[in-house]
Protein backbone atom coordinates (compact mmCIF):
# COMPACT_ATOMS: atom_id res chain seq x y z
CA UNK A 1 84.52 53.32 130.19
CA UNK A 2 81.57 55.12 128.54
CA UNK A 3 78.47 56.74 130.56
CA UNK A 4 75.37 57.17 129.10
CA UNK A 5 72.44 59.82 130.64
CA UNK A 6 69.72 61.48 128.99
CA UNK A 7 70.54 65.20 129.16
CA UNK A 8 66.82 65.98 128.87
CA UNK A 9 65.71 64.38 132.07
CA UNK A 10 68.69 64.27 134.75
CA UNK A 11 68.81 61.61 137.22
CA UNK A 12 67.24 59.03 134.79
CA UNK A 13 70.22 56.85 133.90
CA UNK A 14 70.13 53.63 130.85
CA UNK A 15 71.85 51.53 133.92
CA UNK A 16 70.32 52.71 137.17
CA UNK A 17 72.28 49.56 138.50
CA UNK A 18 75.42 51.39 137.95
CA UNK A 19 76.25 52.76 141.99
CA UNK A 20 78.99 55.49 140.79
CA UNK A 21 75.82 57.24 139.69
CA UNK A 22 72.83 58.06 141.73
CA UNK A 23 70.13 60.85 141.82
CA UNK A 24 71.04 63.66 143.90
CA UNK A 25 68.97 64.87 147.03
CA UNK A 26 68.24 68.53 145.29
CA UNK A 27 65.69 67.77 142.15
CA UNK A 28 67.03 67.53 138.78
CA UNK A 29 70.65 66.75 140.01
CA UNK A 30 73.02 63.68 139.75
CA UNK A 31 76.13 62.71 142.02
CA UNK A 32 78.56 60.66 140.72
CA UNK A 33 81.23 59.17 143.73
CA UNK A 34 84.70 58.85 142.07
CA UNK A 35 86.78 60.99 139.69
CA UNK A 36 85.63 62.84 136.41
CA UNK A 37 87.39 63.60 133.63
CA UNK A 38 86.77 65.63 130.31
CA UNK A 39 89.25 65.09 127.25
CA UNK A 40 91.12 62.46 129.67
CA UNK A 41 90.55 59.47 130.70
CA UNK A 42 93.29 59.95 133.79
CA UNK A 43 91.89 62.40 136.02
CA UNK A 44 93.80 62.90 139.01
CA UNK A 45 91.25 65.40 141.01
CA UNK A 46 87.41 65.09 141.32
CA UNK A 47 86.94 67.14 138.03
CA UNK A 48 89.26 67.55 135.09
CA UNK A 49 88.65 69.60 132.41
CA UNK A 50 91.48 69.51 129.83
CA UNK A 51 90.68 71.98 127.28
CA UNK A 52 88.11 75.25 127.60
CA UNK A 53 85.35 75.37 130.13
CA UNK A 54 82.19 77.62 129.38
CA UNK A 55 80.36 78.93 132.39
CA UNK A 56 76.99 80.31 131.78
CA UNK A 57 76.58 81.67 135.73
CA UNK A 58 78.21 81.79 138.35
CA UNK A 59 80.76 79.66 139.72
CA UNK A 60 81.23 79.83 144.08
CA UNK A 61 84.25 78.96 145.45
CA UNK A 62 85.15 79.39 149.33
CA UNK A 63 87.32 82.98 148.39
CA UNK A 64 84.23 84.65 147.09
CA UNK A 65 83.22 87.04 149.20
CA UNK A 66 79.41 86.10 148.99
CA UNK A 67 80.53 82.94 151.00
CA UNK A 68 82.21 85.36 153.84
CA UNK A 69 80.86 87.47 156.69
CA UNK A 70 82.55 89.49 159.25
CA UNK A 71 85.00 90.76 156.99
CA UNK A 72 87.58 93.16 158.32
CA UNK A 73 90.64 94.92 158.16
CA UNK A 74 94.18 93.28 159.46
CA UNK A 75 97.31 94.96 160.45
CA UNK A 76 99.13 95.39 157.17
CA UNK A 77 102.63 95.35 158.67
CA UNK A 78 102.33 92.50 161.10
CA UNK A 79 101.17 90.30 157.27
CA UNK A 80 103.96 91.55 155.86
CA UNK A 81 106.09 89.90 158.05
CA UNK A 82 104.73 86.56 158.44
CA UNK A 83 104.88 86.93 154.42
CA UNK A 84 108.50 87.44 154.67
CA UNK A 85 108.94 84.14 156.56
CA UNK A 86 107.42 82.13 153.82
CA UNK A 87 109.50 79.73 151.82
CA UNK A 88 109.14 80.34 147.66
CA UNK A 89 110.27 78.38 145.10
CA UNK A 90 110.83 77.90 141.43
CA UNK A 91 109.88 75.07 139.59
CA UNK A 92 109.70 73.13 136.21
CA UNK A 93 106.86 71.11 135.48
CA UNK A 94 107.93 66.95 135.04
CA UNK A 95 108.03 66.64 131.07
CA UNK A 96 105.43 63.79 131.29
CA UNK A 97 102.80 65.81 133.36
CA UNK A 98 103.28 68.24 131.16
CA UNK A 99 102.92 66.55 127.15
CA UNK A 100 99.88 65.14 128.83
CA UNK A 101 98.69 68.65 130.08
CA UNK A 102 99.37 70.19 127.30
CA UNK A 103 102.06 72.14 128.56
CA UNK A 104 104.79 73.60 126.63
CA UNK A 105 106.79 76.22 128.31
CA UNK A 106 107.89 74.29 131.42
């Protein structure tokens, strides 16, 4: 399934009937409700990019410390501990997931 929107004017869709797409509530934006994949046509997350990405700014994420306030020191031993109780593993990747990822040292 192909989509078709004019780059030069976001928001203004050739099928406006089609409800996956809509214009956002911030101007010059579009929302699309479902998955989105680039280079697949299986994505399995609400973006997949399989190849390079290029950012030209910035890309937020909930770790960045611009998104944080009250930041402060813990007790390093008392961490240290709970990260002792954790449970780690090894793993190799499912051949299948990874020829279709692109994978090759499992």
């Amino acid at each position: 399934q192909k989509f078709f929107f004019q780059a030069s004017n976001p928001g203004q869709f050739e099928n406006d009937s089609d409800v996956l797409w809509q214009r956002g509530h911030v101007p010059e934006t579009i929302v699309y409700h479902g998955r989105v994949g680039i280079n697949t046509d299986v994505p399995d997350e609400a973006l997949v990019v399989c190849g390079n990405a290029k950012v030209m700014g910035r890309v937020m994420h909930p770790s960045d410390s611009r998104a944080k306030q009250n930041i402060r020191e813990v007790d390093t031993n008392e961490q240290l501990r709970r990260i002792t109780q954790m449970r780690l593993v090894e793993y190799d990747y499912k051949p299948e997931f990874a020829s279709v990822m692109g994978i090759e040292d499992t």
